[in-house]
PDB file of N, CA and C in Angstrom:
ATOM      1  N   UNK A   1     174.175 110.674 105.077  1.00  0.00           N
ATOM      2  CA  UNK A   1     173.187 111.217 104.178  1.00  0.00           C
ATOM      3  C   UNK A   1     172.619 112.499 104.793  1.00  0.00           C
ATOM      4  N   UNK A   2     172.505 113.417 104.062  1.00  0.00           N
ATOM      5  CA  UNK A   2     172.551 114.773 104.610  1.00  0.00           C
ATOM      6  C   UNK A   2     170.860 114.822 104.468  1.00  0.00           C
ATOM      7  N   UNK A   3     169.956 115.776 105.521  1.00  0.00           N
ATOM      8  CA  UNK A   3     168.430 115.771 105.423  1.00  0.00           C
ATOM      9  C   UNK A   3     168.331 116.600 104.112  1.00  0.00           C
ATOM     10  N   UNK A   4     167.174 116.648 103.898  1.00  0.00           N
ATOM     11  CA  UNK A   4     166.498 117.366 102.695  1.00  0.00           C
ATOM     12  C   UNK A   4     165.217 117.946 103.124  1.00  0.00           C
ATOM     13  N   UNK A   5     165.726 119.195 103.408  1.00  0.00           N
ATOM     14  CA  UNK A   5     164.731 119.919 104.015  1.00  0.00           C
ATOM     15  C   UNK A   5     163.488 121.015 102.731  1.00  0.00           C
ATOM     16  N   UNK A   6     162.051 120.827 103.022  1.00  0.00           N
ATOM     17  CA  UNK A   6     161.174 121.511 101.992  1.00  0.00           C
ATOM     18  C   UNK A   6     160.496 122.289 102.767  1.00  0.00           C
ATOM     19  N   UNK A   7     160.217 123.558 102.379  1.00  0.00           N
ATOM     20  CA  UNK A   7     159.730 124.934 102.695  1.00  0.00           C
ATOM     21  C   UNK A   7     158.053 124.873 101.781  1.00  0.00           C
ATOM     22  N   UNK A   8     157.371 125.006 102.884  1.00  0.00           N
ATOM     23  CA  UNK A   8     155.892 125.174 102.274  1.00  0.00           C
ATOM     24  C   UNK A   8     155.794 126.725 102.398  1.00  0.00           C
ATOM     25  N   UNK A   9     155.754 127.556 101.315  1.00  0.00           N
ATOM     26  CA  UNK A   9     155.781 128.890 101.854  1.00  0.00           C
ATOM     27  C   UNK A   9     154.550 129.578 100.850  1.00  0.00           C
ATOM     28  N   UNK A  10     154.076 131.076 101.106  1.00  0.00           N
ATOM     29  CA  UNK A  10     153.272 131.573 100.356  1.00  0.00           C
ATOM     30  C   UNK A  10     153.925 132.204  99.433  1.00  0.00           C
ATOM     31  N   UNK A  11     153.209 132.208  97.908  1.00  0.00           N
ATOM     32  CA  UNK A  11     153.631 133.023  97.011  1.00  0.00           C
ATOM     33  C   UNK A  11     152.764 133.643  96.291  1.00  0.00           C
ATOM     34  N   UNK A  12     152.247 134.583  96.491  1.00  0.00           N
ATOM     35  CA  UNK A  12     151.004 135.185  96.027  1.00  0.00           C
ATOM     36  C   UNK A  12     150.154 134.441  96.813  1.00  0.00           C
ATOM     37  N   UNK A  13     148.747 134.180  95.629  1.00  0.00           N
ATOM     38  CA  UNK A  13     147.763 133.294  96.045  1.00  0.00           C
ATOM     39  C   UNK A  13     147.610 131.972  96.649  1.00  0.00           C
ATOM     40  N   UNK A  14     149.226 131.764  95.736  1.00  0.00           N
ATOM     41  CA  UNK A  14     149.376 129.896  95.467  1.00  0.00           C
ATOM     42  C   UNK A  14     150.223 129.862  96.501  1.00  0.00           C
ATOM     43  N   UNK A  15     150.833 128.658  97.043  1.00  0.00           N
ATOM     44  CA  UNK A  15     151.751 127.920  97.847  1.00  0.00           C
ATOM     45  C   UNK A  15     152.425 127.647  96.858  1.00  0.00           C
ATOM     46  N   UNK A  16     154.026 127.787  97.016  1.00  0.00           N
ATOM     47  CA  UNK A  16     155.141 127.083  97.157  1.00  0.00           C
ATOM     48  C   UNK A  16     156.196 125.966  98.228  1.00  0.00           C
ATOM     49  N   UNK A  17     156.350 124.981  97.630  1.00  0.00           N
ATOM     50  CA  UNK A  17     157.382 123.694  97.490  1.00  0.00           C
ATOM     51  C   UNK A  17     158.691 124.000  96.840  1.00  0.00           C
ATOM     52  N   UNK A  18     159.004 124.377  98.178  1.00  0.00           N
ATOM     53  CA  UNK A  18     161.046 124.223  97.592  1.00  0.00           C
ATOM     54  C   UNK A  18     161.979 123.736  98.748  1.00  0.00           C
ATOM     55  N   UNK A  19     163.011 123.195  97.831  1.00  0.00           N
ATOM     56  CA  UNK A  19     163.507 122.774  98.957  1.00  0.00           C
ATOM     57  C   UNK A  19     165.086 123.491  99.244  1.00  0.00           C
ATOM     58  N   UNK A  20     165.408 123.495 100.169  1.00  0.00           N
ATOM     59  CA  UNK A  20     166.448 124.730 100.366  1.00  0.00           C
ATOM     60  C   UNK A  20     167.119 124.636 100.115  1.00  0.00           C
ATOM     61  N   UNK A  21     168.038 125.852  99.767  1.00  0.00           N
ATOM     62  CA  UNK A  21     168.875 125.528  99.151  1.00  0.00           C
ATOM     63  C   UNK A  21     168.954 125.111  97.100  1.00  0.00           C
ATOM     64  N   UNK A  22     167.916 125.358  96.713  1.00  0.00           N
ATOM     65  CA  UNK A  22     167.670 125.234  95.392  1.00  0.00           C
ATOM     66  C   UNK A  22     167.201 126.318  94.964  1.00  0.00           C
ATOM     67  N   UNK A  23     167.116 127.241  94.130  1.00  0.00           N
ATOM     68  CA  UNK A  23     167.182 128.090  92.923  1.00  0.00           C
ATOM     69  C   UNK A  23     165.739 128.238  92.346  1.00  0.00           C
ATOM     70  N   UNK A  24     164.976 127.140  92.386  1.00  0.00           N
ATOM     71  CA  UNK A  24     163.385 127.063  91.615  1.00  0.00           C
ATOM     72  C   UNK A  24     162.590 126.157  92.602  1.00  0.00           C
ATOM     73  N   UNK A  25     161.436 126.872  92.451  1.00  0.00           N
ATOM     74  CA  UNK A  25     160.287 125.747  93.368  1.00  0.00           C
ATOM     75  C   UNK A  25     160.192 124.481  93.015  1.00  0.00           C
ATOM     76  N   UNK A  26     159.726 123.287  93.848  1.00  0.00           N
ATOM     77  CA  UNK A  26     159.694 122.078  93.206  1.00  0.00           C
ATOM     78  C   UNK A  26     158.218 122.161  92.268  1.00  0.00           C
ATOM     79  N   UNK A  27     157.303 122.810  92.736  1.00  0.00           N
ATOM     80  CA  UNK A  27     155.880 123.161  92.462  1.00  0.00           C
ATOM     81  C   UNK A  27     155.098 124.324  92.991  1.00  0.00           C
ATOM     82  N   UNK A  28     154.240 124.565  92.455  1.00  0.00           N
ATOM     83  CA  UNK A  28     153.421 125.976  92.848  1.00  0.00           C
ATOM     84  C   UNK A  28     151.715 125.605  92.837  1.00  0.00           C
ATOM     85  N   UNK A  29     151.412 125.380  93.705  1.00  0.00           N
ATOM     86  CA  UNK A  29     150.003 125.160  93.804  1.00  0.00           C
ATOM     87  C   UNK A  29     148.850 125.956  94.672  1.00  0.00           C
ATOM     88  N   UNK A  30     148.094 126.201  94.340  1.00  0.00           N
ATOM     89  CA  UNK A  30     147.014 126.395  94.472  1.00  0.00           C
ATOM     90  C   UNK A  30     146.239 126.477  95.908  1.00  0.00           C
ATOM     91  N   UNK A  31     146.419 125.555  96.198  1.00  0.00           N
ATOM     92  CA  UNK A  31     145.594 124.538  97.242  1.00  0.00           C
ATOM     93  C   UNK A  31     146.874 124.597  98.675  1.00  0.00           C
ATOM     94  N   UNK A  32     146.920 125.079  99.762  1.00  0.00           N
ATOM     95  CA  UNK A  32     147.909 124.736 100.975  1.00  0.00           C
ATOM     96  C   UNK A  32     148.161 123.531 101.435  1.00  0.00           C
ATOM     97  N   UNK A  33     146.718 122.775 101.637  1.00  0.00           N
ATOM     98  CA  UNK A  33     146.853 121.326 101.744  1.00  0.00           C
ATOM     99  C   UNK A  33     147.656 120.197 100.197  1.00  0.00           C
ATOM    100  N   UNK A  34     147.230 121.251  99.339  1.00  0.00           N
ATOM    101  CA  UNK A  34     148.185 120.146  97.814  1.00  0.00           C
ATOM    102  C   UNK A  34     149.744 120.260  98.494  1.00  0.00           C
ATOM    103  N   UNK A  35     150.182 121.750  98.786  1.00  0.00           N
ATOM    104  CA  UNK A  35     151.695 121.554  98.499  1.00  0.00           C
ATOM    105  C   UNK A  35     152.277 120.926  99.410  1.00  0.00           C
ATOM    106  N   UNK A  36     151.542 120.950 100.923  1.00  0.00           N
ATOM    107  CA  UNK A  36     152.151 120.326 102.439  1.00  0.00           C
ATOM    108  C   UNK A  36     151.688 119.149 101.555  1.00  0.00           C
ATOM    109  N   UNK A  37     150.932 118.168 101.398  1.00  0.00           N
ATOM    110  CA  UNK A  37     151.075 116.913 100.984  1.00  0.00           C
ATOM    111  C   UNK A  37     152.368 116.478  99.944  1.00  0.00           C
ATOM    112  N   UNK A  38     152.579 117.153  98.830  1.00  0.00           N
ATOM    113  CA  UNK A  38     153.536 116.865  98.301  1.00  0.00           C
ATOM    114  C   UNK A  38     154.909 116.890  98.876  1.00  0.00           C
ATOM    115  N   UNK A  39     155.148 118.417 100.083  1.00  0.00           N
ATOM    116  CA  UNK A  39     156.430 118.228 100.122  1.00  0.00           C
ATOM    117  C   UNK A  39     156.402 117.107 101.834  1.00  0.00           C
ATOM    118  N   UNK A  40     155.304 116.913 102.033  1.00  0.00           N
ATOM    119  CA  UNK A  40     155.874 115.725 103.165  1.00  0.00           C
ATOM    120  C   UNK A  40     156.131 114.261 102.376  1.00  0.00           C
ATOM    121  N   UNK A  41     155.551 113.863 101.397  1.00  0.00           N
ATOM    122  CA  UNK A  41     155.838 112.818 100.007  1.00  0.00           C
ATOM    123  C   UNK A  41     157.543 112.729  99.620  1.00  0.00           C
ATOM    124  N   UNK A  42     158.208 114.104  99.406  1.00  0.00           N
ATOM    125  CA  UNK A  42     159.322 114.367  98.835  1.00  0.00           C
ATOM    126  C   UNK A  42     160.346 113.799 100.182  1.00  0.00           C
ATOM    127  N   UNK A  43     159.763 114.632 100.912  1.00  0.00           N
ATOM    128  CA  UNK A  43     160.588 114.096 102.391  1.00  0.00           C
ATOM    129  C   UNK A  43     160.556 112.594 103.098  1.00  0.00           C
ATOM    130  N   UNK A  44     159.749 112.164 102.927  1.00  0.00           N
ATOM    131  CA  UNK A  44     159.402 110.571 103.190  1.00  0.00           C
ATOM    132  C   UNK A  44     160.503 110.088 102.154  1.00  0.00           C
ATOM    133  N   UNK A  45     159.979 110.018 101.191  1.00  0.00           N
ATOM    134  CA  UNK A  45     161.002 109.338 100.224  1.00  0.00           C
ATOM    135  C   UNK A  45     162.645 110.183 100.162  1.00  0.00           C
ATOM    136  N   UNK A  46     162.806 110.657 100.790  1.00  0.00           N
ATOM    137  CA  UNK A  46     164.445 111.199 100.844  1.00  0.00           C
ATOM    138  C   UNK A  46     164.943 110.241 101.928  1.00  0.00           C
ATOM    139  N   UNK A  47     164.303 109.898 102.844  1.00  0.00           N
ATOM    140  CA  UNK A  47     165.108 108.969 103.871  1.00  0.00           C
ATOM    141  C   UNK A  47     165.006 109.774 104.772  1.00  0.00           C
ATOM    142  N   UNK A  48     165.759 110.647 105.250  1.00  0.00           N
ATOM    143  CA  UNK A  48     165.996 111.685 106.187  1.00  0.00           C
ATOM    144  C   UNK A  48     165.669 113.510 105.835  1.00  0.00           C
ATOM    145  N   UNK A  49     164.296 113.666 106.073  1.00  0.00           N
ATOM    146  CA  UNK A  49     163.463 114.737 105.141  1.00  0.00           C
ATOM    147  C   UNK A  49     163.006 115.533 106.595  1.00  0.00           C
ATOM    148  N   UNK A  50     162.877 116.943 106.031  1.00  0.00           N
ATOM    149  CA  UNK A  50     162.154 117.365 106.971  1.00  0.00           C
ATOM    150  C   UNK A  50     161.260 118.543 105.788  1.00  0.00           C
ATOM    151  N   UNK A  51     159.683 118.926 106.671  1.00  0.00           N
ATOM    152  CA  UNK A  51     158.642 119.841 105.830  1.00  0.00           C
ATOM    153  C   UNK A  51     158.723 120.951 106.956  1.00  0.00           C
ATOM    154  N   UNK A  52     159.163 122.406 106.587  1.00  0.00           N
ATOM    155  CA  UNK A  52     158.445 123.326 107.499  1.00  0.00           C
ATOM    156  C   UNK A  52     157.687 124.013 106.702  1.00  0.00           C
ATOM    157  N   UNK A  53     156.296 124.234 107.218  1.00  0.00           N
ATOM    158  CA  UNK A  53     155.058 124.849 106.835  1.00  0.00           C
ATOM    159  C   UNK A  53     154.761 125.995 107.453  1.00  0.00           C
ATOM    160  N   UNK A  54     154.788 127.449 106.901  1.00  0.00           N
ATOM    161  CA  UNK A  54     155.061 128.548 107.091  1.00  0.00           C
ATOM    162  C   UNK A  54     153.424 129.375 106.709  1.00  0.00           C
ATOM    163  N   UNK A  55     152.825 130.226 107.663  1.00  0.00           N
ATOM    164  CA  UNK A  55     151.477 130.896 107.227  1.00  0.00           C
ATOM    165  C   UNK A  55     151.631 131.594 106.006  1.00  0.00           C
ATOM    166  N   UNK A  56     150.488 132.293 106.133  1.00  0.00           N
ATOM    167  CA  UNK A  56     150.232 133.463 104.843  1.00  0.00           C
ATOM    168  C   UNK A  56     151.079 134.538 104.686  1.00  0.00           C
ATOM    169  N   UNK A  57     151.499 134.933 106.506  1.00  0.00           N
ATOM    170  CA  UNK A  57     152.060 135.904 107.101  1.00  0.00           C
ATOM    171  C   UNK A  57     153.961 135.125 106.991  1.00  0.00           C
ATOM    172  N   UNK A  58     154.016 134.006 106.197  1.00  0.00           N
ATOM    173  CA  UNK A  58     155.706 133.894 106.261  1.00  0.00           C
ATOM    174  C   UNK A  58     156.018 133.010 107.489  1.00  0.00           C
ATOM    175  N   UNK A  59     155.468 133.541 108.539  1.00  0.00           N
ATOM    176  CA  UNK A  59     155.896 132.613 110.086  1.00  0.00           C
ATOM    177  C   UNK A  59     155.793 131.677 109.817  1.00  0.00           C
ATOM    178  N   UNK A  60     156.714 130.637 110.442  1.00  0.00           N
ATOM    179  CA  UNK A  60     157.019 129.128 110.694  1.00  0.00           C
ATOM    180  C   UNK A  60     155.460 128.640 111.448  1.00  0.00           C
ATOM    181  N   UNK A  61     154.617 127.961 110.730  1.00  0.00           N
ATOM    182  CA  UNK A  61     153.235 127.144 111.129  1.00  0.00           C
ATOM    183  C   UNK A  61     153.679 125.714 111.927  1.00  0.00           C
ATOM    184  N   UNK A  62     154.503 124.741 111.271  1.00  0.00           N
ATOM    185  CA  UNK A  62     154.919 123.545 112.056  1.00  0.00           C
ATOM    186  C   UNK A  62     156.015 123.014 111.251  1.00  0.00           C
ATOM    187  N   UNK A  63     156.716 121.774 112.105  1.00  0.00           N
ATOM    188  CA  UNK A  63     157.891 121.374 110.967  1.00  0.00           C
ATOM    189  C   UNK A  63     157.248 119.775 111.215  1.00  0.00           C
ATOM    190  N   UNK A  64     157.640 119.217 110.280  1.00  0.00           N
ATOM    191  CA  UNK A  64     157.293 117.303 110.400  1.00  0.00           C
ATOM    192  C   UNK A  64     158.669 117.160 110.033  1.00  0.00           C
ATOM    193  N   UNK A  65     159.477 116.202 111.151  1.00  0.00           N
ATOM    194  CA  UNK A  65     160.599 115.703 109.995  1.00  0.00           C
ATOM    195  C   UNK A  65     160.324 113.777 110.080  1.00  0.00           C
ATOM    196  N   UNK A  66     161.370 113.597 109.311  1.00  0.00           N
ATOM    197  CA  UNK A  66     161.004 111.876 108.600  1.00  0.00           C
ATOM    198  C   UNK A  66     162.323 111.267 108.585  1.00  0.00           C
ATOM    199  N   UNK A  67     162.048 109.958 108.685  1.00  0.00           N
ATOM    200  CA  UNK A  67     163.608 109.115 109.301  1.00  0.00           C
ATOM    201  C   UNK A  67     164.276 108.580 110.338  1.00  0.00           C
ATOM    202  N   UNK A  68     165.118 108.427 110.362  1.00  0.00           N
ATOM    203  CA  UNK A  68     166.328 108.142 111.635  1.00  0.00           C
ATOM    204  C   UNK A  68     167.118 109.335 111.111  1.00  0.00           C
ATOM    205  N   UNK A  69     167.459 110.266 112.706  1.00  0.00           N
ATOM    206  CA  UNK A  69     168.462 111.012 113.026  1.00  0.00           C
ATOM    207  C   UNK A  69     169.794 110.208 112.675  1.00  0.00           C
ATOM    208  N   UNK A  70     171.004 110.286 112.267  1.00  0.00           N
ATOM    209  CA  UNK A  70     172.464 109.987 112.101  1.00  0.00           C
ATOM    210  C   UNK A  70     172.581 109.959 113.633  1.00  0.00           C
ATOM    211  N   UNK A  71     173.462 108.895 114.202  1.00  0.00           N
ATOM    212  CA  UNK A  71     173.502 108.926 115.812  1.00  0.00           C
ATOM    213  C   UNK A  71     174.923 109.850 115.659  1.00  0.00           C
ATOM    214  N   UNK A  72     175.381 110.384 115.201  1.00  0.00           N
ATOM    215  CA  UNK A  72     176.383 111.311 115.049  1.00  0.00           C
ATOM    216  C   UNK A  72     175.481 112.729 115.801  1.00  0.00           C
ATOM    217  N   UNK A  73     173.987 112.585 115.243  1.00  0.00           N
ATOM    218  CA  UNK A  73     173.678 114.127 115.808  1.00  0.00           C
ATOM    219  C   UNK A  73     173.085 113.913 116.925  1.00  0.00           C
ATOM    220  N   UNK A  74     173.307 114.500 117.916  1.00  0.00           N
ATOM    221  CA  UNK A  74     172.277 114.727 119.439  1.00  0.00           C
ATOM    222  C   UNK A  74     170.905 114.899 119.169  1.00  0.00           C
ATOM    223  N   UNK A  75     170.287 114.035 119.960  1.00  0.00           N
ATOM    224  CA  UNK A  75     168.608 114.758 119.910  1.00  0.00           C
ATOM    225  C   UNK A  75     167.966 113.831 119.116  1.00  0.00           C
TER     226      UNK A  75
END
């Protein structure tokens, strides 16, 4: 099962939820704390999820990931 990785990123005012590799945001909110809650939600329930949360400025803020690693991967 391959991870499912979600990008908390800025878009304008609002935060964006997408997850990579997809074409359209999952959501656009408002609030920084709404969208990191939702996309660590999306990732929990994928099994093997990871959230990186990115500032105002774009830079990588932190990553949470969720699951068991595949013992196929190191680390």
């Amino acid at each position: 099962m391959p991870r499912r990785i979600y990008h908390v990123t800025p878009n304008g005012d609002d935060w964006k939820v997408k997850e990579r590799g997809a074409d359209r945001a999952v959501k656009i909110l408002e609030d920084k704390s709404d969208a990191v809650q939702l996309a660590k939600g999306l990732a929990q329930s994928a099994g093997l999820g990871q959230v990186i949360i990115h500032k105002s400025d774009g830079t990588i803020q932190t990553e949470h990931t969720y699951g068991k690693d595949p013992e196929k991967y190191p680390g």
